[in-house]
Protein backbone atom coordinates (compact mmCIF):
# COMPACT_ATOMS: atom_id res chain seq x y z
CA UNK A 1 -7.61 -39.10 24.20
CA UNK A 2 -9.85 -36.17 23.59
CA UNK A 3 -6.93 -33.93 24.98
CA UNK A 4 -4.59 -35.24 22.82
CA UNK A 5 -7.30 -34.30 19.64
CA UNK A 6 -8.02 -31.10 21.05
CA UNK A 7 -4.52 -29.96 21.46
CA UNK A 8 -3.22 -31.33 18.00
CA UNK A 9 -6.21 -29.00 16.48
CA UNK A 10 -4.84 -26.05 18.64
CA UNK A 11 -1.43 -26.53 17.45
CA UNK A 12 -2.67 -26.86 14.00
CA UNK A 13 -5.03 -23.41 14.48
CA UNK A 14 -2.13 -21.96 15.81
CA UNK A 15 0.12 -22.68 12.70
CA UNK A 16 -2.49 -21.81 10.40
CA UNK A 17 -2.89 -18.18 11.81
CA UNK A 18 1.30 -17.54 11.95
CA UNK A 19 1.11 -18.34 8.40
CA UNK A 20 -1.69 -16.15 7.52
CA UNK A 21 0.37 -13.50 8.91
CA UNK A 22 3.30 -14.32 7.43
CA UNK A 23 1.38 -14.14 3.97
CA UNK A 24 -0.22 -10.80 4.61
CA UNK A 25 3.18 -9.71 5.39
CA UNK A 26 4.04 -10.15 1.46
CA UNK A 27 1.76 -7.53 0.45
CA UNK A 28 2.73 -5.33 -2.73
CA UNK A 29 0.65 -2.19 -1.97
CA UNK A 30 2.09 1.44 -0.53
CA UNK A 31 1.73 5.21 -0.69
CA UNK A 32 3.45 7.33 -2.87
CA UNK A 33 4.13 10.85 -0.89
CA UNK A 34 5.90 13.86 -2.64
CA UNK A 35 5.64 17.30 -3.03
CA UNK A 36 5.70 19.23 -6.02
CA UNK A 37 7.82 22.46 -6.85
CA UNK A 38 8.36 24.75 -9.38
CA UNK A 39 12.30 25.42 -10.96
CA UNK A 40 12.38 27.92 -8.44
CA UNK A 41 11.61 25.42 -5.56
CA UNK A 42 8.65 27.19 -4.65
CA UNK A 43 5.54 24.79 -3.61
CA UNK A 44 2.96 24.03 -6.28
CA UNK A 45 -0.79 23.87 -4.71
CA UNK A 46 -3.56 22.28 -6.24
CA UNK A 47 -1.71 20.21 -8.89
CA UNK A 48 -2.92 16.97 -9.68
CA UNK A 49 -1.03 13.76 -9.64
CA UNK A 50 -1.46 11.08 -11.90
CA UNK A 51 0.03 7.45 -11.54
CA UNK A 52 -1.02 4.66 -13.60
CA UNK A 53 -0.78 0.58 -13.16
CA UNK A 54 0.28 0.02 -16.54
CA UNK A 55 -0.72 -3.70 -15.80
CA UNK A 56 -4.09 -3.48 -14.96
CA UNK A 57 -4.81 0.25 -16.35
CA UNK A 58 -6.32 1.24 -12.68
CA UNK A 59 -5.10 5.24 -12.33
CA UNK A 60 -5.30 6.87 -9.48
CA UNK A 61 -5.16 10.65 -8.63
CA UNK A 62 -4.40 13.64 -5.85
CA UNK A 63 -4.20 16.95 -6.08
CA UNK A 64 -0.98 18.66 -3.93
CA UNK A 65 -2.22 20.75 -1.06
CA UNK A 66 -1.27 24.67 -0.16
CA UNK A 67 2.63 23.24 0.60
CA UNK A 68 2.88 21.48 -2.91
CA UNK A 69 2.43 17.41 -1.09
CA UNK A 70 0.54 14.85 -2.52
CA UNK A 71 -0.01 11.44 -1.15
CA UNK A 72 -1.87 8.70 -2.82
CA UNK A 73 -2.31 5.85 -0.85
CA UNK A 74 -2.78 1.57 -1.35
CA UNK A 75 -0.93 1.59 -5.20
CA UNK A 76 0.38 -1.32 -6.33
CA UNK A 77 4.24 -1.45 -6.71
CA UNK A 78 4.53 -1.12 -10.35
CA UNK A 79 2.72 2.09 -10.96
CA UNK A 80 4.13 4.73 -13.50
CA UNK A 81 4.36 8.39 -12.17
């Protein structure tokens, strides 16, 4: 009898944690990467880039480095660049 219990819990802990994964999965967050160049296509260092969540007004900011990339990192998916 006890078996029975212990291994219906199991199964139960097991489910539980496949669909905590499978939630996680169903995240909304990336980075953004670019790189930044002038009309000439020459890189532009030390820029900064601005993207905003229009939704919750968080911004968020990085400057491009000596090759003219940026890369700003755990935005939400509706940001404005």
């Amino acid at each position: 009898m006890k078996s029975r219990v212990f291994a219906g819990c199991l199964a139960t802990g097991v489910l539980l944690l496949i669909g905590a994964t499978a939630v996680n999965a169903q995240m909304n967050t990336g980075q953004i990467l670019g790189t930044v160049k002038d009309s000439q296509g020459l890189a532009v260092s030390g820029i900064p880039v601005k993207i905003a969540n229009e939704q919750t007004g968080q911004n968020f900011e990085a400057p491009t480095n000596e090759v003219g990339d940026y890369q700003i990192g755990r935005a939400s998916c509706r940001e404005r660049v």
